[in-house]
PDB file of N, CA and C in Angstrom:
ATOM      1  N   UNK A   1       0.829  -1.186   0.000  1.00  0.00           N
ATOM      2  CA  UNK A   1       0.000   0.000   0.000  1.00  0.00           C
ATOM      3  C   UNK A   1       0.879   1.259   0.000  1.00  0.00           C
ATOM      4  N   UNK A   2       2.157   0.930   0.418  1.00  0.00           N
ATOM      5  CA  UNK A   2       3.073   2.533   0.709  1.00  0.00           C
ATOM      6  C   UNK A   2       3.874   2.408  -0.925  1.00  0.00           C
ATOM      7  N   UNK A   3       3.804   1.459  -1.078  1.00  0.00           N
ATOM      8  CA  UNK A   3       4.399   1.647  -2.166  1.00  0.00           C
ATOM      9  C   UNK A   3       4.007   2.074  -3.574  1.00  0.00           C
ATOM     10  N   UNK A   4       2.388   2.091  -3.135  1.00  0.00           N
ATOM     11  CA  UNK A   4       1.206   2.469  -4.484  1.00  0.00           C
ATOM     12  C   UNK A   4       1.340   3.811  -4.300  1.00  0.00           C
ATOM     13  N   UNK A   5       1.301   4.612  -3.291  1.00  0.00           N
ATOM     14  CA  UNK A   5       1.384   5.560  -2.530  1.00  0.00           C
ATOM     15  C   UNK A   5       2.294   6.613  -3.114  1.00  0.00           C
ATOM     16  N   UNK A   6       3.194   5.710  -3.024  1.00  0.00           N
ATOM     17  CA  UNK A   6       4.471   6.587  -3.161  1.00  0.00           C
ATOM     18  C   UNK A   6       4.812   6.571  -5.390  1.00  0.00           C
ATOM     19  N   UNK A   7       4.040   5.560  -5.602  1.00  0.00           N
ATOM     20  CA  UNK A   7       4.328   5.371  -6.898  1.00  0.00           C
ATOM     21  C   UNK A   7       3.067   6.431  -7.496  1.00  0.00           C
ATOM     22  N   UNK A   8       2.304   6.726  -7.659  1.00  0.00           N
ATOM     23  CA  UNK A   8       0.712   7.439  -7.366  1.00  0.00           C
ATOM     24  C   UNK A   8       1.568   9.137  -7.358  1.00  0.00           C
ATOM     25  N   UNK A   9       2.231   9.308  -6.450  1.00  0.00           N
ATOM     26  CA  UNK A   9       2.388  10.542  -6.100  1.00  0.00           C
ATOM     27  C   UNK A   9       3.464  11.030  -7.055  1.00  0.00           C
ATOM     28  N   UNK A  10       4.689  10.146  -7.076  1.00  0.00           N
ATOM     29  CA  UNK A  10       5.763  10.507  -8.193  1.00  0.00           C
ATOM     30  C   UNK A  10       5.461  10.337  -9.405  1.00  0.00           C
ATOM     31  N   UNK A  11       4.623   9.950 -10.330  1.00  0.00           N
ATOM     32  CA  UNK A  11       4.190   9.734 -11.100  1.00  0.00           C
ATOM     33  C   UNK A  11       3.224  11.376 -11.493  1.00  0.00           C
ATOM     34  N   UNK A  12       2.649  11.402 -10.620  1.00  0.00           N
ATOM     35  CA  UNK A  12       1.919  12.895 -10.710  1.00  0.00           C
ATOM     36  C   UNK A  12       2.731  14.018 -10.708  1.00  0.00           C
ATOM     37  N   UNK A  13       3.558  13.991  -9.714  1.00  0.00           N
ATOM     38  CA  UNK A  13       4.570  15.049  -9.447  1.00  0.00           C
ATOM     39  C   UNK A  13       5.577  15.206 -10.704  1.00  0.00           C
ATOM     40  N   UNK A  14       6.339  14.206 -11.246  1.00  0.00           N
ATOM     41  CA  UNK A  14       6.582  14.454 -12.573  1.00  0.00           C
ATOM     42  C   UNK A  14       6.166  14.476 -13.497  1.00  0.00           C
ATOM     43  N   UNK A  15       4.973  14.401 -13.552  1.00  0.00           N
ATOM     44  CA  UNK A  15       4.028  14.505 -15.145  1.00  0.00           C
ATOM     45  C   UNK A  15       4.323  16.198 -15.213  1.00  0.00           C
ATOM     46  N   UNK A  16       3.599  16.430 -14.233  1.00  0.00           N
ATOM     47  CA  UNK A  16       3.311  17.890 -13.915  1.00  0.00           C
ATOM     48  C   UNK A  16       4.438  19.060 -13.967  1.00  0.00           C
ATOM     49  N   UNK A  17       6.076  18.022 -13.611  1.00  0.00           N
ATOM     50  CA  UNK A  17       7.202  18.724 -13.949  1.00  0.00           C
ATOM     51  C   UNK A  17       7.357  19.022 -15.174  1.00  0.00           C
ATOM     52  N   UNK A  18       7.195  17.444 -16.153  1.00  0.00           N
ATOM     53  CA  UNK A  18       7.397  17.953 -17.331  1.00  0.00           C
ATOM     54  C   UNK A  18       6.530  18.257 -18.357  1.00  0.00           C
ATOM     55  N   UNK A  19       5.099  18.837 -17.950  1.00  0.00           N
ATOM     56  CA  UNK A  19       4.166  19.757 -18.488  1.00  0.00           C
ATOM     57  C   UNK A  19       4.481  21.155 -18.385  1.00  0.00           C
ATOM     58  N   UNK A  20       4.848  21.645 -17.497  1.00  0.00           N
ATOM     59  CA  UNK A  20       5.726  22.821 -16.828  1.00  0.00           C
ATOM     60  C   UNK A  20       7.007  23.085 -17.403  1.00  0.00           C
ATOM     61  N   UNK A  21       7.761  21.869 -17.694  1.00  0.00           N
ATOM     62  CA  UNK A  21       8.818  22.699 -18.699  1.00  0.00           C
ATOM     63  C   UNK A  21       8.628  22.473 -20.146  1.00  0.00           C
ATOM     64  N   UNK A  22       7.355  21.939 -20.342  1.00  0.00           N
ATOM     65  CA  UNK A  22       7.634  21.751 -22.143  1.00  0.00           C
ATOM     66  C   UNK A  22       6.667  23.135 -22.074  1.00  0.00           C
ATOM     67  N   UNK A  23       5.779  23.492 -21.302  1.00  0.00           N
ATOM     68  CA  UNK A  23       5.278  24.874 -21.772  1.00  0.00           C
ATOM     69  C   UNK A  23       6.141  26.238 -21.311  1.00  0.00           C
ATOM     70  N   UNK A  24       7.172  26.254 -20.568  1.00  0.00           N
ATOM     71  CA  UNK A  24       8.200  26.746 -20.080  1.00  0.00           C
ATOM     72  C   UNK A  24       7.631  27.721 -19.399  1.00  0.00           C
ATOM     73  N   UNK A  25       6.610  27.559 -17.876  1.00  0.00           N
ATOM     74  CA  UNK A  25       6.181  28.743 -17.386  1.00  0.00           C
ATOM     75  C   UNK A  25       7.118  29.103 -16.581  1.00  0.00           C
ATOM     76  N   UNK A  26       6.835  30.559 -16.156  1.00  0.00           N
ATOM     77  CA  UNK A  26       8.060  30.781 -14.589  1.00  0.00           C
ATOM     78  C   UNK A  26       7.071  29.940 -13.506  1.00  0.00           C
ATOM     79  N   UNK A  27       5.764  30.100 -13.356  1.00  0.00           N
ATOM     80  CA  UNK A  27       5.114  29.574 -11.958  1.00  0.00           C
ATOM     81  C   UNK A  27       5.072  27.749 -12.358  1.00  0.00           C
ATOM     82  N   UNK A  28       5.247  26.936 -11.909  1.00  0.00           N
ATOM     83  CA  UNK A  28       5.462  25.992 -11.659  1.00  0.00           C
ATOM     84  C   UNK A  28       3.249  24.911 -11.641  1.00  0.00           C
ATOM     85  N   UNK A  29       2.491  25.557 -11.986  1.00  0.00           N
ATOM     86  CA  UNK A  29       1.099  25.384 -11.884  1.00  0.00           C
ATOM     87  C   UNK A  29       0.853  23.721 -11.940  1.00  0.00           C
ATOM     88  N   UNK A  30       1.582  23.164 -13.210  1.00  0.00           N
ATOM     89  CA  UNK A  30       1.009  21.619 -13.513  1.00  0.00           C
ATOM     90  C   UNK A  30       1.800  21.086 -12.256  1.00  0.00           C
ATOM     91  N   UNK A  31       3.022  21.089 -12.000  1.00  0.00           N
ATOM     92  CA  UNK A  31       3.579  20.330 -10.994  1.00  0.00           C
ATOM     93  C   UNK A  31       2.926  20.690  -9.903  1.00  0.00           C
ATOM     94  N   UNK A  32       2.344  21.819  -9.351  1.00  0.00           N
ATOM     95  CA  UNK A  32       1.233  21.863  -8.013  1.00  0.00           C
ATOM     96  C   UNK A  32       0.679  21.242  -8.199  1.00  0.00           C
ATOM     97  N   UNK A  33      -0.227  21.194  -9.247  1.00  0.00           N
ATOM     98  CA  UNK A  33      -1.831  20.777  -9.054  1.00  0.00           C
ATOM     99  C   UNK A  33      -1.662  19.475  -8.981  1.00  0.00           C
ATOM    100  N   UNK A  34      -0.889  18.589 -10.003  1.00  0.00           N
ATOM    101  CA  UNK A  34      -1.061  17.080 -10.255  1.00  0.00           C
ATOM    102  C   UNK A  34      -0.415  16.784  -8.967  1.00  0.00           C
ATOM    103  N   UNK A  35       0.386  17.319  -8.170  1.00  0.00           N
ATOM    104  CA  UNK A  35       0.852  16.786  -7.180  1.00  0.00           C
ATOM    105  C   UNK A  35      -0.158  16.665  -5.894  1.00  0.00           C
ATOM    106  N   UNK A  36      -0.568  17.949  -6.002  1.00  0.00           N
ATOM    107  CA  UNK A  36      -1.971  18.054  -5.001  1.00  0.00           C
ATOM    108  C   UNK A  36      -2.860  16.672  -5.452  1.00  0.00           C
ATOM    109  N   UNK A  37      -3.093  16.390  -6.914  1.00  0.00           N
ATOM    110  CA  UNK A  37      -4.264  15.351  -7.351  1.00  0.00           C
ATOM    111  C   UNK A  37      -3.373  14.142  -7.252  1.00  0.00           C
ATOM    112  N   UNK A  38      -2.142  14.052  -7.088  1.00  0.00           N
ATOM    113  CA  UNK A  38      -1.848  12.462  -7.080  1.00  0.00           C
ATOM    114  C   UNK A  38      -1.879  12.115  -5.337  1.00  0.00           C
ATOM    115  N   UNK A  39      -1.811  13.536  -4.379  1.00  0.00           N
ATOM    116  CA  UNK A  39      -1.338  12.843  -3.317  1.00  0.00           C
ATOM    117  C   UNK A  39      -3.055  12.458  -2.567  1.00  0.00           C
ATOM    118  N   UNK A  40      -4.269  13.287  -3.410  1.00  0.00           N
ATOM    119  CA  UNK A  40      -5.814  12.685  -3.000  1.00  0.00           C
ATOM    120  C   UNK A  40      -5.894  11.529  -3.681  1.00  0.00           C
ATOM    121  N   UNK A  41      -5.383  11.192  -5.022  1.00  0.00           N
ATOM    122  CA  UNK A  41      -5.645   9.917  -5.241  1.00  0.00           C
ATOM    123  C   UNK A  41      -5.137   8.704  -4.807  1.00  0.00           C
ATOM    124  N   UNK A  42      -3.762   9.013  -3.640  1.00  0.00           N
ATOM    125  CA  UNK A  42      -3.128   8.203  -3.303  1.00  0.00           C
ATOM    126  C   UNK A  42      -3.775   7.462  -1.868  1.00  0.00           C
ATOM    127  N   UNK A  43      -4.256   8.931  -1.102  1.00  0.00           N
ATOM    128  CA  UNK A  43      -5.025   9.042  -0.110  1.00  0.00           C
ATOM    129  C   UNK A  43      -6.273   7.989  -0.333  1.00  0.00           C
ATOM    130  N   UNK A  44      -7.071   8.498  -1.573  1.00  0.00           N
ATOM    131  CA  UNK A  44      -8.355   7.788  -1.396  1.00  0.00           C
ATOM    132  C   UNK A  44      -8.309   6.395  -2.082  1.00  0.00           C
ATOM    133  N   UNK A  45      -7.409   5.864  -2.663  1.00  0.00           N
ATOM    134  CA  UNK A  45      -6.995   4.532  -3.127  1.00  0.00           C
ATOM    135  C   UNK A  45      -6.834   3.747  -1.660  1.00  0.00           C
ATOM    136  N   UNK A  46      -5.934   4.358  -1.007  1.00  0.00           N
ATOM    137  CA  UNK A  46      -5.786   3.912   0.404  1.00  0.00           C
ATOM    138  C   UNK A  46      -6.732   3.704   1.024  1.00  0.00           C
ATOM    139  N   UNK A  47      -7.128   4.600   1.544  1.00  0.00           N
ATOM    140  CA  UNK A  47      -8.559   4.636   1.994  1.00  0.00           C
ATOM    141  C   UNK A  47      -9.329   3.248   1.891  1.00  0.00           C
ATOM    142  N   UNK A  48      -9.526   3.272   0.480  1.00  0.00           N
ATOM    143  CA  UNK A  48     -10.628   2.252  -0.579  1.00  0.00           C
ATOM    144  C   UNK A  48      -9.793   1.270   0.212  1.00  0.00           C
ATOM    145  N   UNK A  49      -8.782   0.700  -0.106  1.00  0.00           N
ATOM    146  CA  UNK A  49      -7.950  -0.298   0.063  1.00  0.00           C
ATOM    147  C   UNK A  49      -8.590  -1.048   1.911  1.00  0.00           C
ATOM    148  N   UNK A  50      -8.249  -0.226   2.724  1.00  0.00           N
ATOM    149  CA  UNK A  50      -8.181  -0.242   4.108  1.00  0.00           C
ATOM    150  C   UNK A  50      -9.672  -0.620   4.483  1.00  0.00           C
ATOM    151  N   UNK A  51     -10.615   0.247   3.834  1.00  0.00           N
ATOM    152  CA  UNK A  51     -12.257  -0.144   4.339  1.00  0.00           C
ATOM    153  C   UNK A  51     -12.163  -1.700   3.847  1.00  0.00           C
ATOM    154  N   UNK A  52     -11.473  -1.918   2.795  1.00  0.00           N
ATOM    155  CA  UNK A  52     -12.450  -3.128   1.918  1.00  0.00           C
ATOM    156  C   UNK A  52     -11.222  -4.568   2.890  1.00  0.00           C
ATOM    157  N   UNK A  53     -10.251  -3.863   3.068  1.00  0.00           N
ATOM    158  CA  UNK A  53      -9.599  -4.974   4.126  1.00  0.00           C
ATOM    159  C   UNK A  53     -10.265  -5.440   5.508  1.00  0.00           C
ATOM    160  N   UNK A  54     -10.690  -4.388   6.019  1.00  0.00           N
ATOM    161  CA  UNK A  54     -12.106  -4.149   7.372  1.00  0.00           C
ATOM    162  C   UNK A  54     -12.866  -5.072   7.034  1.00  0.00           C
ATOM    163  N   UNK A  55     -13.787  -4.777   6.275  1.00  0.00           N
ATOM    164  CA  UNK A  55     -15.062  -5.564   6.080  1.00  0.00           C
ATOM    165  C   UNK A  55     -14.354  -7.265   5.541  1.00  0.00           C
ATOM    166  N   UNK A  56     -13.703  -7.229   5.158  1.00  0.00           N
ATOM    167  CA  UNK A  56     -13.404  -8.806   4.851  1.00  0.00           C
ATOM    168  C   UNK A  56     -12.906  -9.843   6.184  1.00  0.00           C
ATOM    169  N   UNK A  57     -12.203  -8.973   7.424  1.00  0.00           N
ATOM    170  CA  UNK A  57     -11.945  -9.244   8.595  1.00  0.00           C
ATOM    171  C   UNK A  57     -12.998 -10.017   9.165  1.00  0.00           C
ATOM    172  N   UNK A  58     -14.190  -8.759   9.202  1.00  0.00           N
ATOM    173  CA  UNK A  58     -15.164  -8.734  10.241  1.00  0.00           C
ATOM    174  C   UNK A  58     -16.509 -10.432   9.421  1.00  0.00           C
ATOM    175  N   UNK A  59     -16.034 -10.453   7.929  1.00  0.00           N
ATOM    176  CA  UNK A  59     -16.996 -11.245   7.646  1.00  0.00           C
ATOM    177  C   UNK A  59     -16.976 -13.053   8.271  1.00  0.00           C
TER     178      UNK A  59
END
């Protein structure tokens, strides 16, 4: 799970780097945002992951 995590987030974080330099801004915008959106999708993958481990416990 840390490792989806961590793969999820770098994956976003450099997309976003190199959207940012092929359009060559000074503000850095794609690498924020996708980084902001990989680290909720990493979050709520987790999330997903953890409930659906719960309920299989308890069955």
């Amino acid at each position: 799970m840390g490792t989806q995590m961590l793969v999820i987030m770098a994956v976003c974080t450099f997309g976003g780097y190199e959207i940012d330099k092929w359009l060559a801004w000074k503000f850095p915008l794609f690498t924020l945002l996708l980084s902001l959106f990989g680290i909720a999708a990493a979050l709520y993958l987790s999330i997903k992951d953890f409930l659906r481990m719960n309920t299989k416990k308890k069955e």
